[in-house]
N, C-alpha and C. Protein backbone atom coordinates (compact mmCIF):
# COMPACT_ATOMS: atom_id res chain seq x y z
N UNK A 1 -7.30 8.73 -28.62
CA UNK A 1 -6.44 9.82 -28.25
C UNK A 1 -6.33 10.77 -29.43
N UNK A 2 -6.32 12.27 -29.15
CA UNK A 2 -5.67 13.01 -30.18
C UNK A 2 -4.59 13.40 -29.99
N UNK A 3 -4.33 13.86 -31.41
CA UNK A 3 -3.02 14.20 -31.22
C UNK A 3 -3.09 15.99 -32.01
N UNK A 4 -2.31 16.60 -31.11
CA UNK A 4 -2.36 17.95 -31.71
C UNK A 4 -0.80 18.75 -32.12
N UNK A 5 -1.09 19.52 -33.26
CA UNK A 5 0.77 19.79 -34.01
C UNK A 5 0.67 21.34 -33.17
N UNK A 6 1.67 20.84 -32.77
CA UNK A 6 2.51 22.41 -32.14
C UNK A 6 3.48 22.97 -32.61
N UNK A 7 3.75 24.16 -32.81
CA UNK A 7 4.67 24.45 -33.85
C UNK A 7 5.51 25.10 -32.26
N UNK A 8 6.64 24.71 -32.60
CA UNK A 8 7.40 25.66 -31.86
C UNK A 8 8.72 26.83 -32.71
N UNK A 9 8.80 26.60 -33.85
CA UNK A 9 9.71 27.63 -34.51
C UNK A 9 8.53 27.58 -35.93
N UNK A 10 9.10 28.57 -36.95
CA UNK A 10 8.28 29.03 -38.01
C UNK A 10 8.69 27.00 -39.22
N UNK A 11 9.34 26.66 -38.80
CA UNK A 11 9.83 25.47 -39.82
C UNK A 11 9.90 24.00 -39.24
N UNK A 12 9.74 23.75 -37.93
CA UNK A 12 9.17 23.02 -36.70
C UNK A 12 7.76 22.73 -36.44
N UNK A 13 7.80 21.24 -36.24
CA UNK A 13 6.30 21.17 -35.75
C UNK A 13 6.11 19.71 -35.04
N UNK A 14 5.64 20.14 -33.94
CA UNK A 14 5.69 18.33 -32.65
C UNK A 14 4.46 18.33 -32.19
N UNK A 15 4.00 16.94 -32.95
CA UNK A 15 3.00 15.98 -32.22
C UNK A 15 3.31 15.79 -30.65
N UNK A 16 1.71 16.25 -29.97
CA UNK A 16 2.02 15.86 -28.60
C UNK A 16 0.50 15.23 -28.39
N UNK A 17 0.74 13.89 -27.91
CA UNK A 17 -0.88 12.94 -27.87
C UNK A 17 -1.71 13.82 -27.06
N UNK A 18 -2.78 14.12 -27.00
CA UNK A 18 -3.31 14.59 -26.05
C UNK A 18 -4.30 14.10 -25.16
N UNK A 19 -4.94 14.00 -24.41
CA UNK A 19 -5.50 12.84 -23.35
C UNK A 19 -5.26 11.26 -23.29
N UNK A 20 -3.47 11.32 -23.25
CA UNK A 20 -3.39 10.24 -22.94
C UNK A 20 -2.67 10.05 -21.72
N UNK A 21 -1.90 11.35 -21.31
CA UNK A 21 -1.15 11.65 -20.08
C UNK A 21 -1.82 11.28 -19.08
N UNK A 22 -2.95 11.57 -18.64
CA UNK A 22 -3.90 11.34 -17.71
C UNK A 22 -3.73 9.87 -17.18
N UNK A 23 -4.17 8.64 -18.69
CA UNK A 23 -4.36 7.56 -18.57
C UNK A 23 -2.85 6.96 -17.96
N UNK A 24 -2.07 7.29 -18.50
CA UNK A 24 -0.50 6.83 -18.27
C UNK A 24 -0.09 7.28 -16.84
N UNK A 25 -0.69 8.44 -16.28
CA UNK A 25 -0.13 8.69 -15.09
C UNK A 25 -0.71 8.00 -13.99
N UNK A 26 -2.41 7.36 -14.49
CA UNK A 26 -3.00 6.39 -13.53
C UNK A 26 -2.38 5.28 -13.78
N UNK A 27 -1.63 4.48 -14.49
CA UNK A 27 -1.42 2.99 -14.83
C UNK A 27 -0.32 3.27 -14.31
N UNK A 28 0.89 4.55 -14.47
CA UNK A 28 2.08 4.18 -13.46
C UNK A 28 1.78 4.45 -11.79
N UNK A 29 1.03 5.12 -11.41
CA UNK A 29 0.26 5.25 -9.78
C UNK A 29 -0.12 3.63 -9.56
N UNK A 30 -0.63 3.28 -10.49
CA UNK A 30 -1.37 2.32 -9.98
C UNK A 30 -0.07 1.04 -9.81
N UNK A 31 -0.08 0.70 -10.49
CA UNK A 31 1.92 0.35 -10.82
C UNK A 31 3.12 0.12 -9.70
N UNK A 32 3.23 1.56 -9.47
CA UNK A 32 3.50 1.90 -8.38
C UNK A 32 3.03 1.73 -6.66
N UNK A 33 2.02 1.04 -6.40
CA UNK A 33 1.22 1.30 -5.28
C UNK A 33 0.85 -0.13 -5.16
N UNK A 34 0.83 -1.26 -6.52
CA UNK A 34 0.81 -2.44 -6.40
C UNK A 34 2.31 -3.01 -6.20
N UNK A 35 3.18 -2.72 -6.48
CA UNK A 35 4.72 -2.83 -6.62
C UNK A 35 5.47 -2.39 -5.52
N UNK A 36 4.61 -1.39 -4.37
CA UNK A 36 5.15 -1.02 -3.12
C UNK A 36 5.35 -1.84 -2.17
N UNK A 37 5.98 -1.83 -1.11
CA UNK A 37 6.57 -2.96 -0.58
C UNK A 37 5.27 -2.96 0.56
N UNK A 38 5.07 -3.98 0.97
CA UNK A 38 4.01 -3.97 1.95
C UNK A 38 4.59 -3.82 3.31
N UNK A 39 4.03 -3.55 4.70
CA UNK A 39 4.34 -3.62 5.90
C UNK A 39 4.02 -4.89 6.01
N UNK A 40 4.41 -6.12 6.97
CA UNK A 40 3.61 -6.98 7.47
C UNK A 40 4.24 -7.67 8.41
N UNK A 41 3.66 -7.18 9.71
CA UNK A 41 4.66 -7.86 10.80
C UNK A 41 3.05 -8.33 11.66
N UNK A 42 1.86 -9.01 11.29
CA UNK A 42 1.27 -9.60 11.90
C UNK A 42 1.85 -10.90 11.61
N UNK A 43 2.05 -11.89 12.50
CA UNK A 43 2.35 -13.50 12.58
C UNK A 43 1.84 -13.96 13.08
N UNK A 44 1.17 -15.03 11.79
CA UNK A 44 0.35 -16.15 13.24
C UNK A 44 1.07 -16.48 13.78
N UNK A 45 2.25 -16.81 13.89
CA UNK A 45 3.06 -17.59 14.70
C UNK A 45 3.05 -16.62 16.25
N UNK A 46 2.73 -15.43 16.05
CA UNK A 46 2.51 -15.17 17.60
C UNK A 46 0.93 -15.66 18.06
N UNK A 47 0.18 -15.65 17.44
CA UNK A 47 -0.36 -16.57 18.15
C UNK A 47 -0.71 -17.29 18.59
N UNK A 48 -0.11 -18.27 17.64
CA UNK A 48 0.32 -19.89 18.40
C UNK A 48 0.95 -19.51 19.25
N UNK A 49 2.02 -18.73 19.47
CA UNK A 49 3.48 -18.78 20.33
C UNK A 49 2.15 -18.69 21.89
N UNK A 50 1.24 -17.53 21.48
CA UNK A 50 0.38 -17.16 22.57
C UNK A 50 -0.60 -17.74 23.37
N UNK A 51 -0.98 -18.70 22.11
CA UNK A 51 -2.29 -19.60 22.32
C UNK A 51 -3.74 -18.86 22.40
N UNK A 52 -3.48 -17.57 21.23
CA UNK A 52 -4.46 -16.65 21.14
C UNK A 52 -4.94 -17.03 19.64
N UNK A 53 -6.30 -16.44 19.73
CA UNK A 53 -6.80 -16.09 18.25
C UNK A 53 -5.89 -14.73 18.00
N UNK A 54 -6.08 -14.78 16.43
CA UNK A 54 -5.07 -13.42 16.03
C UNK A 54 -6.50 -12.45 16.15
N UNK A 55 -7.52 -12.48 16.58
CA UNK A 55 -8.39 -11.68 16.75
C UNK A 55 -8.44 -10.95 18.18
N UNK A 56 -7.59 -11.47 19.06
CA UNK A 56 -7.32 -11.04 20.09
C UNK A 56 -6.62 -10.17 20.55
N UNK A 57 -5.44 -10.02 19.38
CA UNK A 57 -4.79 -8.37 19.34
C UNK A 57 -5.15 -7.84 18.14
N UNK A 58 -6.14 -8.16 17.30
CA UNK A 58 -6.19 -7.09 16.34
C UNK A 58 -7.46 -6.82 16.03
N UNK A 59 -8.51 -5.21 15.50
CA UNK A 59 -9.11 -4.95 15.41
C UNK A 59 -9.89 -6.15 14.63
N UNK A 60 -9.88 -6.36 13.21
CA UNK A 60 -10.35 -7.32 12.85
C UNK A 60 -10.09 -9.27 13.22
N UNK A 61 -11.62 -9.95 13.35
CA UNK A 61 -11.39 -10.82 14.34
C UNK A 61 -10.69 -11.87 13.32
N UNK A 62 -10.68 -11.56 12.02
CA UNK A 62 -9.63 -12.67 11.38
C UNK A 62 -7.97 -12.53 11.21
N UNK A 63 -7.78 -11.74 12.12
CA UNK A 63 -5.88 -11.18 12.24
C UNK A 63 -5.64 -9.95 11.23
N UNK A 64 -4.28 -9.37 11.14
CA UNK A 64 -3.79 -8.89 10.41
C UNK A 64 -4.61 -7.26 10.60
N UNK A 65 -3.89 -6.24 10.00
CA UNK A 65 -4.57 -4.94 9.85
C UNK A 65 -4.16 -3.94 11.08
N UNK A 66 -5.32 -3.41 11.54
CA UNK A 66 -5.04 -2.47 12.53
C UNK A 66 -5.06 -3.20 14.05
N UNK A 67 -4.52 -3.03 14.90
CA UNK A 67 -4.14 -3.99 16.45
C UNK A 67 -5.56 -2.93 17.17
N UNK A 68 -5.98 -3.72 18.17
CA UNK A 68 -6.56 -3.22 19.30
C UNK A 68 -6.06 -3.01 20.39
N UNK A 69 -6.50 -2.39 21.27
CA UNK A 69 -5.61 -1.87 22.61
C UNK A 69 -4.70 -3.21 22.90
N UNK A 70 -4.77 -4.13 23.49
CA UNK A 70 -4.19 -5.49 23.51
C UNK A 70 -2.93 -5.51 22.39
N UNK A 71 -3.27 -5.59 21.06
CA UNK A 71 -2.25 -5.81 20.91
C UNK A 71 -1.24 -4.78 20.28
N UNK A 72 -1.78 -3.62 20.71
CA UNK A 72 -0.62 -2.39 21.04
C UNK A 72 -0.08 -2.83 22.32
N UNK A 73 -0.36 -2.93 23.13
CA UNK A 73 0.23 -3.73 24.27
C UNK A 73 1.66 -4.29 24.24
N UNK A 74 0.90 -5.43 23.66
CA UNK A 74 1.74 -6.34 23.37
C UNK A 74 3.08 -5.89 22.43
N UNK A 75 2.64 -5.06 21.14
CA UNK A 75 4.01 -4.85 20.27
C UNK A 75 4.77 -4.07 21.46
N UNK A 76 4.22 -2.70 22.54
CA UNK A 76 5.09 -2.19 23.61
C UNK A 76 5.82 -3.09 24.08
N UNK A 77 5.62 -4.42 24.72
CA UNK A 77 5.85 -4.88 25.55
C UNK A 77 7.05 -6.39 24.47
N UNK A 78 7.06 -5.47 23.34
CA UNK A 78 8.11 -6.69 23.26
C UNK A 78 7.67 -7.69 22.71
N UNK A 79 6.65 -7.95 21.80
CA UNK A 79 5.68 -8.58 21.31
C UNK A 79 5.67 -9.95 22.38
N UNK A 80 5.38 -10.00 23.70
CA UNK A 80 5.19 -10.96 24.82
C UNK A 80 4.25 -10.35 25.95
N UNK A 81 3.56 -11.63 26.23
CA UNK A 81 2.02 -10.91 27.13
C UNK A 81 3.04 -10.73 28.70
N UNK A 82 4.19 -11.35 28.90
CA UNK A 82 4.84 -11.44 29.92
C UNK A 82 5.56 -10.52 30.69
N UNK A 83 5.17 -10.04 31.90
CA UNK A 83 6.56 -8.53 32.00
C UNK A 83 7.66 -9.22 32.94
């Protein structure tokens, strides 16, 4: 990193690091985005409850992530295949 003197009055003078802001603003993003709270309302337990694979309402066939038509359905309906 450098560091460069800025004078701001004739008898004044402040060190300000310079390319390190960059790095610091990715490590708190990053920080931040690992530290965020997650969504997670896939449960296997609905599909035991169902006697489904969790691949059966959701795009990917190992559960969790984005739902497929089915199991948009299903969260409509009250998370139950039953009306």
């Amino acid at each position: 990193m450098k560091t460069a003197e800025v004078s701001t009055s004739p008898n004044l003078t402040r060190s300000i690091v310079v390319g390190g802001s960059a790095a610091l603003a990715a490590i708190v993003l990053l920080a931040g985005l690992i530290g965020a709270p997650q969504s997670a309302e896939a449960l296997p337990a609905y599909a035991q409850k169902e006697g489904k694979a969790c691949g059966y309402c959701h795009a990917n066939p190992a559960g969790g992530g984005a739902r497929n038509a089915r199991g948009k359905k299903y969260e409509a309906n009250g998370h139950t295949f039953k009306k």
